[in-house]
Protein backbone atom coordinates (compact mmCIF):
# COMPACT_ATOMS: atom_id res chain seq x y z
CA UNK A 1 6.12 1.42 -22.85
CA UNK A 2 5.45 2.79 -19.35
CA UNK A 3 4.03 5.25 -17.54
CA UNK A 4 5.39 6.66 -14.10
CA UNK A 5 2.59 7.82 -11.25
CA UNK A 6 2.60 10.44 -8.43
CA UNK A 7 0.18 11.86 -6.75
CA UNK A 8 0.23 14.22 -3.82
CA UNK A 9 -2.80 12.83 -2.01
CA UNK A 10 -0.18 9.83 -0.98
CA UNK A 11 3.65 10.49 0.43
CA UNK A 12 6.20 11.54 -1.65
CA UNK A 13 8.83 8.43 -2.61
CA UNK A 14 11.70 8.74 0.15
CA UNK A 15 14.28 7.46 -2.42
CA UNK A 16 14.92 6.72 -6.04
CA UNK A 17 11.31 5.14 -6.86
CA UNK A 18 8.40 6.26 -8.59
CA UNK A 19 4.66 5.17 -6.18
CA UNK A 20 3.93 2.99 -9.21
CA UNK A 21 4.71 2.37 -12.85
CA UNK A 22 2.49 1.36 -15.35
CA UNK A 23 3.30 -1.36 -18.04
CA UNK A 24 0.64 -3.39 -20.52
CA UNK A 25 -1.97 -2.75 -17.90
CA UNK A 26 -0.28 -3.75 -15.27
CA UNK A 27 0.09 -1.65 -12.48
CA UNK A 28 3.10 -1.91 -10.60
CA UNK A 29 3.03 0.20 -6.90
CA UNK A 30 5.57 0.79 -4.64
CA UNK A 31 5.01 -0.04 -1.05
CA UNK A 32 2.72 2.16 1.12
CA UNK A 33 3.87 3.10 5.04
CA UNK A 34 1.81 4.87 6.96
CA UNK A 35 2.74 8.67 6.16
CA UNK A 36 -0.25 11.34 6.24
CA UNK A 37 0.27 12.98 3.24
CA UNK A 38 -1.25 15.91 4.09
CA UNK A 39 1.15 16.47 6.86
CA UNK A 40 4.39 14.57 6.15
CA UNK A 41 3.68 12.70 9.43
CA UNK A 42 3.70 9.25 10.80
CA UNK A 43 0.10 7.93 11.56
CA UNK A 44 1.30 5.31 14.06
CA UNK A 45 -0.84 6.04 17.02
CA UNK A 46 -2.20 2.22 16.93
CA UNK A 47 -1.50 -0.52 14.13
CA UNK A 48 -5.28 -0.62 13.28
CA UNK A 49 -5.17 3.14 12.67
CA UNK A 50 -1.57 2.88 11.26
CA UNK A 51 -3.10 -0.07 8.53
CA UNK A 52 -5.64 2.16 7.56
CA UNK A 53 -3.51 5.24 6.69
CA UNK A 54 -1.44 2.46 4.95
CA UNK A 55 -4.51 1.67 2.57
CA UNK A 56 -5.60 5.40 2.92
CA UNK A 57 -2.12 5.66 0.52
CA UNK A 58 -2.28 2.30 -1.63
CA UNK A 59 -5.84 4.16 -2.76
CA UNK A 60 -4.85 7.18 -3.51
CA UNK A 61 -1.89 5.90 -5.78
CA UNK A 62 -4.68 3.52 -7.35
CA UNK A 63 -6.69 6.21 -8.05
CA UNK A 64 -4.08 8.72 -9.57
CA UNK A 65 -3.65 5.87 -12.01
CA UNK A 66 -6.91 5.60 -12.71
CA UNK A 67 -7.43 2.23 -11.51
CA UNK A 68 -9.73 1.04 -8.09
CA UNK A 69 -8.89 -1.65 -5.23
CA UNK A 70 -11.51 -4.14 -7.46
CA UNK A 71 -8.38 -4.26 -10.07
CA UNK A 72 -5.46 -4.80 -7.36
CA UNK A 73 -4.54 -8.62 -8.44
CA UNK A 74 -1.82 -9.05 -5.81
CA UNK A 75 -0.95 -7.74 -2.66
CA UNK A 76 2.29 -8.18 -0.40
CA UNK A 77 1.85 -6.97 3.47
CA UNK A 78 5.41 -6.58 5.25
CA UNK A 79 4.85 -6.46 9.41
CA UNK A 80 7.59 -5.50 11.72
CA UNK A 81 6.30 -8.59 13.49
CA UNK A 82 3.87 -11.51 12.97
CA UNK A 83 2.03 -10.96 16.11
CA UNK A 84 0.23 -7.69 14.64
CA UNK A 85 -1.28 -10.18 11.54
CA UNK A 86 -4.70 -10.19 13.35
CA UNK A 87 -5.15 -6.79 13.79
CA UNK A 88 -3.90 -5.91 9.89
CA UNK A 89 -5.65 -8.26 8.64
CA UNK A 90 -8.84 -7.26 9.80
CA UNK A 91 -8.21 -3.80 8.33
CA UNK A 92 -6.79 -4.99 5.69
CA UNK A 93 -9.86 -6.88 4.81
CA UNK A 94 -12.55 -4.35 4.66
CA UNK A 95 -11.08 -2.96 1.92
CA UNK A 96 -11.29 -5.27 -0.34
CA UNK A 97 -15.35 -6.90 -0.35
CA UNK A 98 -15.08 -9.86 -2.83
CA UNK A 99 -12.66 -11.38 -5.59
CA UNK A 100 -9.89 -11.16 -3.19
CA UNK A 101 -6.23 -10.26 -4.81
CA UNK A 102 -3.37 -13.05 -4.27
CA UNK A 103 -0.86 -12.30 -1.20
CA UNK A 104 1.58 -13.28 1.02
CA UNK A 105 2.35 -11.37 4.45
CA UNK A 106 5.75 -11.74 5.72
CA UNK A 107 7.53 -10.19 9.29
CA UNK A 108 10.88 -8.66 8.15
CA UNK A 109 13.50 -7.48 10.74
CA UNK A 110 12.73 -3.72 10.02
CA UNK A 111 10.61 -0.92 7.64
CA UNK A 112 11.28 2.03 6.78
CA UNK A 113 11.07 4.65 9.22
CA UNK A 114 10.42 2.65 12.10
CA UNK A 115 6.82 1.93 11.16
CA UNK A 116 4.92 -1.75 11.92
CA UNK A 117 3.07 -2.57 8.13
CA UNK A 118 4.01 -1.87 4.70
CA UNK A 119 1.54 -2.69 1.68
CA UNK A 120 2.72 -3.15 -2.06
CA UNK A 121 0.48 -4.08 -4.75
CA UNK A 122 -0.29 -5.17 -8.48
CA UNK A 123 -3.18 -4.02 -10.41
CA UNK A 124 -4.52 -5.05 -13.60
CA UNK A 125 -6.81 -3.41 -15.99
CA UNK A 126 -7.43 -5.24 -19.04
């Protein structure tokens, strides 16, 4: 059995996906771009700003689910290019304090809406 999540404190899907599903305690979450769901807008003004609005998102969906960054198991970061790892990754990594998740980071030839990261993740509750 699953169990489709949405939440308005993170954007609305732009297509035919749910922003996660739940399945045996696995949580399964679409990927994150930096949207300001209070506004519909783009928070792209730098990619350290644009990371955290990214995570800002991943949260909220987390939390709708009832579920916290401490249970995110694997993470996959998608950069518009590999020169902006630094920066991300040093957002990127004060979220998460200890027991890091498993991830890969790969530079893709485009995202959605123009924007530099995207962040998908798997949580686990057990």
């Amino acid at each position: 059995m699953k169990k489709v999540i949405n939440t308005t404190n993170a954007p609305a899907p732009i297509g035919p996906y749910n922003q996660a599903v739940i399945a045996n305690g696995f949580l399964f979450a679409s990927g994150q771009i930096a949207i300001n769901p209070e506004n519909g807008e783009l928070n792209i003004s730098s990619v350290k700003e644009e990371t955290h609005q990214v995570m800002r998102n991943v949260k909220a969906v987390l939390v709708e689910a009832g579920y916290q960054l401490t249970d995110v198991v694997k993470t996959t970061i998608f950069l518009s290019d590999m020169s902006l790892f630094a920066e991300v990754n040093e957002v990127y990594g004060s979220y998460f304090k200890s027991d890091f998740p498993a991830r890969e980071t790969v530079a893709v030839k485009g995202l959605p809406k123009g924007v530099n990261v995207e962040i998908s993740v798997t949580a686990y509750k057990g």
